[in-house]
Protein backbone atom coordinates (compact mmCIF):
# COMPACT_ATOMS: atom_id res chain seq x y z
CA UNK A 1 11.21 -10.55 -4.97
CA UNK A 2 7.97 -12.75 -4.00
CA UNK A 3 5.30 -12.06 -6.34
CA UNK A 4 1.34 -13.19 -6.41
CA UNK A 5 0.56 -13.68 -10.06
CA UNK A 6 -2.66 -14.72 -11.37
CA UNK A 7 -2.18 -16.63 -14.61
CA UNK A 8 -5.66 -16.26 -17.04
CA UNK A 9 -4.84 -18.94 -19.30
CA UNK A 10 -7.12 -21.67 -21.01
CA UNK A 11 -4.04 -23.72 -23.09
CA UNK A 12 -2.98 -26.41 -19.61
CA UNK A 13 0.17 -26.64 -21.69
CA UNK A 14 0.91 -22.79 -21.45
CA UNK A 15 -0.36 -23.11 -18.19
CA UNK A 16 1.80 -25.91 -16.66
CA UNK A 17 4.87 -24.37 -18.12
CA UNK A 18 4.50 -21.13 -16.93
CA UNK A 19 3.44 -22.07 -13.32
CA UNK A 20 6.98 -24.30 -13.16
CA UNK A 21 8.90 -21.04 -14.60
CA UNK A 22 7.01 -18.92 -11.81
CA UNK A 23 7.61 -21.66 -8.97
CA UNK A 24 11.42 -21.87 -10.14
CA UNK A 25 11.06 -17.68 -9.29
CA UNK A 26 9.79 -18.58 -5.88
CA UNK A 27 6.53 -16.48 -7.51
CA UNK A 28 3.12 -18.04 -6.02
CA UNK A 29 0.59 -18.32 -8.68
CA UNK A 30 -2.89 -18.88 -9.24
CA UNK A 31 -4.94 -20.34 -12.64
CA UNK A 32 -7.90 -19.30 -13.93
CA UNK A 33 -8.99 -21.85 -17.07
CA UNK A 34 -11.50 -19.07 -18.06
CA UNK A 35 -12.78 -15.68 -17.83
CA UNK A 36 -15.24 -16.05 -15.61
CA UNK A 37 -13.23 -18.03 -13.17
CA UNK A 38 -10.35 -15.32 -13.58
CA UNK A 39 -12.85 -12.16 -12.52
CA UNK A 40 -14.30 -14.50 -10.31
CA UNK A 41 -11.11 -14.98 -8.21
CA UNK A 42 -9.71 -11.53 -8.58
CA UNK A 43 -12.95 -9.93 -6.57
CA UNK A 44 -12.37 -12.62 -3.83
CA UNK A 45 -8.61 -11.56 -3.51
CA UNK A 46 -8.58 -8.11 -5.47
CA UNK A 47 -5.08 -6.48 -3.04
CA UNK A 48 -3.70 -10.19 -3.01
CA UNK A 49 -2.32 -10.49 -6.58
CA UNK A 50 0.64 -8.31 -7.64
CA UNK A 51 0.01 -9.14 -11.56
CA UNK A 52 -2.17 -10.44 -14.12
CA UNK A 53 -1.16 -12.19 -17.04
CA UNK A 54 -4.68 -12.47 -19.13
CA UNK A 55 -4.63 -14.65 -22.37
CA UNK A 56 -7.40 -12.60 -24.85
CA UNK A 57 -8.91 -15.71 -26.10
CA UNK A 58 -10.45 -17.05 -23.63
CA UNK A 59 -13.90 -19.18 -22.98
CA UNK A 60 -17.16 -17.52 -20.80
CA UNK A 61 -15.03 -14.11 -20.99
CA UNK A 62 -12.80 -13.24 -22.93
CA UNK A 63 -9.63 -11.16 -21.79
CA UNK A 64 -11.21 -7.92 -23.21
CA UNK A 65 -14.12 -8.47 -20.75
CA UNK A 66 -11.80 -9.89 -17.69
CA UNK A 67 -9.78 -6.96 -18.02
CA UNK A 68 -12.55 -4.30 -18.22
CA UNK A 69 -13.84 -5.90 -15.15
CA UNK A 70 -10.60 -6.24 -13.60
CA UNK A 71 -9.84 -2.31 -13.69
CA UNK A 72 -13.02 -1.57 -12.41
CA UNK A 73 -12.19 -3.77 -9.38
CA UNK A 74 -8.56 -1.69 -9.96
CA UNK A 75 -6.99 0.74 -11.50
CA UNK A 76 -3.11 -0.55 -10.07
CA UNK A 77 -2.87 -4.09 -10.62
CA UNK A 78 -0.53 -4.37 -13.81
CA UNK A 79 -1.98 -6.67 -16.77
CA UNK A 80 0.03 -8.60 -19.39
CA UNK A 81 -2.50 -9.64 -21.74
CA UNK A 82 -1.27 -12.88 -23.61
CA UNK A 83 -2.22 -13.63 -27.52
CA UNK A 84 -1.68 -15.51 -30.38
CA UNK A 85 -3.18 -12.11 -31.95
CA UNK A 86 -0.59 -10.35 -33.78
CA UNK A 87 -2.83 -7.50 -35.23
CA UNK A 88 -1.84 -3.85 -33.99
CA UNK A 89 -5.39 -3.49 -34.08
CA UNK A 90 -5.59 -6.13 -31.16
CA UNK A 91 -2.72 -4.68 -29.21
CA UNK A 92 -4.23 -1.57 -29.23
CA UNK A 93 -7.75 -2.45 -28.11
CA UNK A 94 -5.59 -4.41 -24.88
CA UNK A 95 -3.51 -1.24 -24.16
CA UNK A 96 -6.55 1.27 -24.27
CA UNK A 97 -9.04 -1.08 -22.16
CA UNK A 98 -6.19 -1.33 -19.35
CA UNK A 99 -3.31 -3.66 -20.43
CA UNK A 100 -0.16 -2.50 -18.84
CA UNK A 101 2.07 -4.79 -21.47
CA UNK A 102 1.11 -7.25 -24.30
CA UNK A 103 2.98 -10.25 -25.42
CA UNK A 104 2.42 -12.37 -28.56
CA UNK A 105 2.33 -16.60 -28.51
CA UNK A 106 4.39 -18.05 -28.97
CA UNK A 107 7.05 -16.24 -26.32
CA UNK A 108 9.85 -17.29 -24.40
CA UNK A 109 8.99 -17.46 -20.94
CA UNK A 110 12.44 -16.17 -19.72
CA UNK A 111 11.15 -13.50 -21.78
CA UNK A 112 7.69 -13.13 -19.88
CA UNK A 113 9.49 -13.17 -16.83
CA UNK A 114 11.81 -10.02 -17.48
CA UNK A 115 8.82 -8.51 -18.52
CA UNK A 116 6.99 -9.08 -15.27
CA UNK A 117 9.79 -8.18 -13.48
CA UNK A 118 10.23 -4.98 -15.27
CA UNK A 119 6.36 -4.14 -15.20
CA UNK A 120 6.20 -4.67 -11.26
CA UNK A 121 9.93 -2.73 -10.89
CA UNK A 122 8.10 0.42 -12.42
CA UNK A 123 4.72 -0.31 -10.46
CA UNK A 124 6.68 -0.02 -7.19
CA UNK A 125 8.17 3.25 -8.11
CA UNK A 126 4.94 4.58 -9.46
CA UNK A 127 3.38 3.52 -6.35
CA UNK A 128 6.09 5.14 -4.05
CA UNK A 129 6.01 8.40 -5.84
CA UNK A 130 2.21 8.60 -5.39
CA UNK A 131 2.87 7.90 -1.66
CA UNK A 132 5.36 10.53 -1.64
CA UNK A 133 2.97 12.95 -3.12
CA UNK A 134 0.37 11.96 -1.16
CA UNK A 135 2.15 12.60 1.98
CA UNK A 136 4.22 15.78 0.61
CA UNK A 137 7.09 14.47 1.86
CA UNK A 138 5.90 14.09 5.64
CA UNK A 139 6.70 10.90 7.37
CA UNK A 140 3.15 10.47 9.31
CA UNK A 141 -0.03 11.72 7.05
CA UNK A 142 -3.46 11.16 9.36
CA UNK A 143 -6.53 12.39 9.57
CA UNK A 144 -5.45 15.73 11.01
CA UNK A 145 -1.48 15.72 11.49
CA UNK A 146 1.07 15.96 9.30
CA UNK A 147 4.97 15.13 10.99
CA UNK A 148 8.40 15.38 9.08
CA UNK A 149 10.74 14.30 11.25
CA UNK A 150 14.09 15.45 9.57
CA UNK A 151 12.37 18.80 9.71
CA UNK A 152 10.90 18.10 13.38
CA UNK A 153 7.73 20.09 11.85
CA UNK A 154 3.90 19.42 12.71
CA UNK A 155 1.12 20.72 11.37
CA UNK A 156 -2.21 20.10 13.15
CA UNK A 157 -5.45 20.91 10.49
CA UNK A 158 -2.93 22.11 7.85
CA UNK A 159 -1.79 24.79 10.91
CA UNK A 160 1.81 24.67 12.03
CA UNK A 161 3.01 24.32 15.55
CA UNK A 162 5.67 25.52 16.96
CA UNK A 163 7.40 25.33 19.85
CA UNK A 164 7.17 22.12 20.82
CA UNK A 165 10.05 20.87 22.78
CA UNK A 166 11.82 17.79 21.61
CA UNK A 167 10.30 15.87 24.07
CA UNK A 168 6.77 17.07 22.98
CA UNK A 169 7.69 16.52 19.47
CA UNK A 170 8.91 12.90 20.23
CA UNK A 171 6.03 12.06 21.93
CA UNK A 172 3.63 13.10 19.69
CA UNK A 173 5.68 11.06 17.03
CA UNK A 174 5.90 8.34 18.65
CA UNK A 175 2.18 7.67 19.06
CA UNK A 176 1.12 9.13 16.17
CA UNK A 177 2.81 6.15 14.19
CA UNK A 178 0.76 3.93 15.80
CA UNK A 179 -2.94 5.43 15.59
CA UNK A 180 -5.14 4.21 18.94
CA UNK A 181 -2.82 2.18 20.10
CA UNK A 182 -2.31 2.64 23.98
CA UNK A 183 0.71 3.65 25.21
CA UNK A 184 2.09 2.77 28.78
CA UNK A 185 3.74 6.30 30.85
CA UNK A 186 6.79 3.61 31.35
CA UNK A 187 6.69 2.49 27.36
CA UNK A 188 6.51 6.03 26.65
CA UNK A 189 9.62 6.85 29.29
CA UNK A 190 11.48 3.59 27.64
CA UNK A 191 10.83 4.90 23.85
CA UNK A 192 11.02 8.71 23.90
CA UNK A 193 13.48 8.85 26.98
CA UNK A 194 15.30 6.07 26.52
CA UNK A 195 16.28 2.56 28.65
CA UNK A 196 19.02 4.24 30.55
CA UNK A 197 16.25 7.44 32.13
CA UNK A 198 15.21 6.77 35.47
CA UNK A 199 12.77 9.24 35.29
CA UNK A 200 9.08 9.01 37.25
CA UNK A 201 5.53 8.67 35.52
CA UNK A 202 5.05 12.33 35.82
CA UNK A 203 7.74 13.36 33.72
CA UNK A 204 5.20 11.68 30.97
CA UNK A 205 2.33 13.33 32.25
CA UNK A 206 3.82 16.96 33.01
CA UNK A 207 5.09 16.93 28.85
CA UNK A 208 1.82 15.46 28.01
CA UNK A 209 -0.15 18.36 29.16
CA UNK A 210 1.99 20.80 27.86
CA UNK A 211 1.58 18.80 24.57
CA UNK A 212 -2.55 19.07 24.93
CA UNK A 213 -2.05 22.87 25.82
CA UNK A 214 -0.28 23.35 21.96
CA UNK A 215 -2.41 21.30 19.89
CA UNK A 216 -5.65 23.00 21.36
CA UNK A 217 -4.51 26.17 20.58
CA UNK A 218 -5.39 24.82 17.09
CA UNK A 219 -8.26 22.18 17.50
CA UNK A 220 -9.61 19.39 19.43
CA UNK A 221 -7.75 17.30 21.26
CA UNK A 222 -6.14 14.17 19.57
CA UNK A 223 -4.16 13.01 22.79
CA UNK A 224 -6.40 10.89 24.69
CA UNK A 225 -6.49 9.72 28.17
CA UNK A 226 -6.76 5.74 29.11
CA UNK A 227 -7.48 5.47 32.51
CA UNK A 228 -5.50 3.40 34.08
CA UNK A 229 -3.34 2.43 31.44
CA UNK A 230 -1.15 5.43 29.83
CA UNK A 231 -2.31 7.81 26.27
CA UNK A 232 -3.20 7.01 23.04
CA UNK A 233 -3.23 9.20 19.41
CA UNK A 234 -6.62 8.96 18.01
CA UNK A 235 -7.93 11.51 15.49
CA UNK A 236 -10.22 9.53 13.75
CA UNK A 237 -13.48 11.21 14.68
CA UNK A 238 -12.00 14.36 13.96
CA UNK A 239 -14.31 16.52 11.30
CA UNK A 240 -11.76 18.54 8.88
């Protein structure tokens, strides 16, 4: 499990420690000596880092601040705020201004790292059940389509169609995974017919059309011509 961690800490001693702990992990991690510098490099690099670990006493800003700042950069990110505080008071405030976790000084850092590991374990599944949801358990969610392919269903503008062939359906798989990129009629043979067919370039063109003729029963089409070259999926102009 590679990790990007950015360390908030002001104590080098803390620091140095930690950063050999995380190294020994094969974790890359980046210090920030102060609050400032630690907002500061989290809006350079806000979908690099994978967790915080924010000390609350801190010079400039303190981790309050930084982490107020940080979830308005993002709401995802998982924070560990760091203290010598041992108030409940304290560990409240961190938990209700974004902190994921909170861990008092002095701490093991075997300790810390179980606890990262934990924290980004649950991020991961929190994250794929959002995708899940997201895509209501379809395998390609775009602008317009939705594909499962166990179910070898497609709905175009939240319509279904049916009776596509499998060839139809492959196709339209096939390039739909791959938004506006431009297919080749012989890649398009070699992936939806296979190495072995020794089909011509109209097979591709002939299923194609048939293809267009189904989807603009429902709306405009999505299965663009490249002259020359072969077809591409592009919806992206599409208005819902």
């Amino acid at each position: 499990m590679e990790l990007n961690i950015l360390m908030v800490e002001d104590d080098s001693s803390v620091a140095e420690m930690m950063e050999l702990f995380f190294k020994k992990e094969q974790w890359n991690v980046d210090i920030a000596r102060d609050g400032l510098e630690a907002v500061d490099k989290f809006k350079e690099h806000p979908d690099y880092y994978d967790m915080i670990t924010l000390d609350l006493n801190l010079p400039k800003k303190d981790g309050i601040q930084v982490a107020k700042e940080v979830r308005a950069i993002s709401e995802s990110v998982p924070i560990i705020m760091l203290t010598a505080r041992d108030s409940e008071s304290d560990q409240v405030l961190g938990l209700e201004i974004g902190a994921d976790n909170y861990v008092t000084k002095p701490f093991s850092p075997i300790a810390l790292i179980a606890r990262i590991k934990a924290l980004h374990r649950r991020a991961a599944l929190e994250n794929n059940d959002d995708d899940r949801k997201a895509k209501g358990d379809f395998d390609i969610v775009t602008n317009t389509l939705k594909i499962s392919k166990i179910r070898r269903e497609v709905f175009f503008l939240d319509k279904q169609i049916d009776g596509l062939t499998p060839k139809e359906f492959d196709l339209l798989y096939t390039m739909a995974q791959k938004p506006k990129q431009v297919f080749s009629r012989d890649k398009l043979l070699e992936l939806v017919w296979g190495y072995e067919y020794y089909g011509e370039e109209r097979t591709v063109d002939a299923h194609i059309k048939k293809l267009r003729q189904k989807l603009e029963e429902v709306g405009p089409q999505i299965i663009q011509t490249v002259w020359g070259v072969g077809y591409k999926f592009d919806d992206s102009q599409v208005n819902k």
